[in-house]
Protein backbone atom coordinates (compact mmCIF):
# COMPACT_ATOMS: atom_id res chain seq x y z
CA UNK A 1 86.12 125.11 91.70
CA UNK A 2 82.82 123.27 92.22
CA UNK A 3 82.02 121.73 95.49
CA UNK A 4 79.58 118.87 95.58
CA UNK A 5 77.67 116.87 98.86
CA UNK A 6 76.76 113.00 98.02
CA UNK A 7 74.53 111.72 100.84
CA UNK A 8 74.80 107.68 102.42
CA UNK A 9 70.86 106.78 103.08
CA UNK A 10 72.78 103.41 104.68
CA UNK A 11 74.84 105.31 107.04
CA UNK A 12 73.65 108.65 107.24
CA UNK A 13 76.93 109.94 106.38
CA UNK A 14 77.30 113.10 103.92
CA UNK A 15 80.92 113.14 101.55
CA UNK A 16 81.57 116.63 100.19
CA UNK A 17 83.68 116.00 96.50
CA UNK A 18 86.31 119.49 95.08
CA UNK A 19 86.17 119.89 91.72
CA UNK A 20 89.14 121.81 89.69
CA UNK A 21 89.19 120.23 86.31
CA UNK A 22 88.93 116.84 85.76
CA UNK A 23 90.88 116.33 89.66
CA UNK A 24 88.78 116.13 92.93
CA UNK A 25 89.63 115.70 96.58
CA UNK A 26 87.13 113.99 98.78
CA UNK A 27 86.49 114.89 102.26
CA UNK A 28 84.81 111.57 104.17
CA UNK A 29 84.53 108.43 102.72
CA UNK A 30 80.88 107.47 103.46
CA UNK A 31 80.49 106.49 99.55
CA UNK A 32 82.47 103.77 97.57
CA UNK A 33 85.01 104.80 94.49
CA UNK A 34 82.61 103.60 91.97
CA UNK A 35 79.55 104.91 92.97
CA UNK A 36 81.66 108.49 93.57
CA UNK A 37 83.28 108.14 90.29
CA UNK A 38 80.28 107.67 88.88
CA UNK A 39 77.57 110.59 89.29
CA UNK A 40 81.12 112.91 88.56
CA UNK A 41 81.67 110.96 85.17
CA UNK A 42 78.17 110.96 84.39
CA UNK A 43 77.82 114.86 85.72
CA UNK A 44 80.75 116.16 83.91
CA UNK A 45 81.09 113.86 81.17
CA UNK A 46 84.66 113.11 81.53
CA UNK A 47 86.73 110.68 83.43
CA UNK A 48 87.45 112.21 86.74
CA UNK A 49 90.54 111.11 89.13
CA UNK A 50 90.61 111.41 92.93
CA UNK A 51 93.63 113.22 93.90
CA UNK A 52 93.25 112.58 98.18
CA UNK A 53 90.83 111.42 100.59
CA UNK A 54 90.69 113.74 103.79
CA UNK A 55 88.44 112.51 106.67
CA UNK A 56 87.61 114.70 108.85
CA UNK A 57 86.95 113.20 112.24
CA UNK A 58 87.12 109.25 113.11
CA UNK A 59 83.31 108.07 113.80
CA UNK A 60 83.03 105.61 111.70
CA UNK A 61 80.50 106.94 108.85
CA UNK A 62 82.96 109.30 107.66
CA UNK A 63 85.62 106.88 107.23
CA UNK A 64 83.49 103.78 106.42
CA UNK A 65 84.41 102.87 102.63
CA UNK A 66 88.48 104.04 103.30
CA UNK A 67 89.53 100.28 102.37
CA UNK A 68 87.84 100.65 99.33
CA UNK A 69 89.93 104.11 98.56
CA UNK A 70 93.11 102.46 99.65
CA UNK A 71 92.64 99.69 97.49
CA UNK A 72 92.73 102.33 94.57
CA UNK A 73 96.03 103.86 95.89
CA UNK A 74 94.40 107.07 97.15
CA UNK A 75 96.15 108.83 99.30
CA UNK A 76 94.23 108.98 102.69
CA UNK A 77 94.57 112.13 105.12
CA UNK A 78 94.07 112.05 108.93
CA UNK A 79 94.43 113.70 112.28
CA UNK A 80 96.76 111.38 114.41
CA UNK A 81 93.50 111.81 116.90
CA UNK A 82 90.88 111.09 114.04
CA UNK A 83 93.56 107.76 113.32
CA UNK A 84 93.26 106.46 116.65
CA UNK A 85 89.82 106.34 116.69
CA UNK A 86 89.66 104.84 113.19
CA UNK A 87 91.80 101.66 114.55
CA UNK A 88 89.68 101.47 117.85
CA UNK A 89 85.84 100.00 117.50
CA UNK A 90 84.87 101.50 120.64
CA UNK A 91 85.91 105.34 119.97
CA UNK A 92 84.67 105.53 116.46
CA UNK A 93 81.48 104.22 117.55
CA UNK A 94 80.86 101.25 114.96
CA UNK A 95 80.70 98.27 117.84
């Protein structure tokens, strides 16, 4: 298992990537799928799938590229308090 941080200059916001194999998990969403997908292709040279998406709290840099997962049929993983703020603007701080 190989654990891996990927830094968002825009944001701010670090994503942390668990490798087993050619399978990851990704805890925050602060990056998009392709960039993501990308430095692990290119690092491992081998096509890598996302197995989840778990986001840890609901300010909105940890979350902020989740339609972008979705879209890809990810699953997505999420307190019922981290969810609340992720539908409200003014909790998860991106008003």
């Amino acid at each position: 298992m190989q654990v891996i941080r990927f830094f968002n200059k825009e944001n701010y916001g670090n994503s942390y990537v668990v490798v087993e194999g050619s399978e990851f998990i990704l805890i925050d969403c602060t990056q998009t799928p392709d960039y993501v997908l990308g430095k692990l292709d290119n690092l491992f040279k081998k096509e890598m799938v996302c197995k989840a998406v778990f986001i840890t709290h609901g300010h909105y840099d940890h979350f902020s590229n989740i339609k972008d997962w979705c879209n890809l049929g990810i699953k997505i993983y999420a307190t019922e308090q981290c969810y609340e703020k992720i539908a409200n603007a003014e909790l998860n701080c991106s008003n």
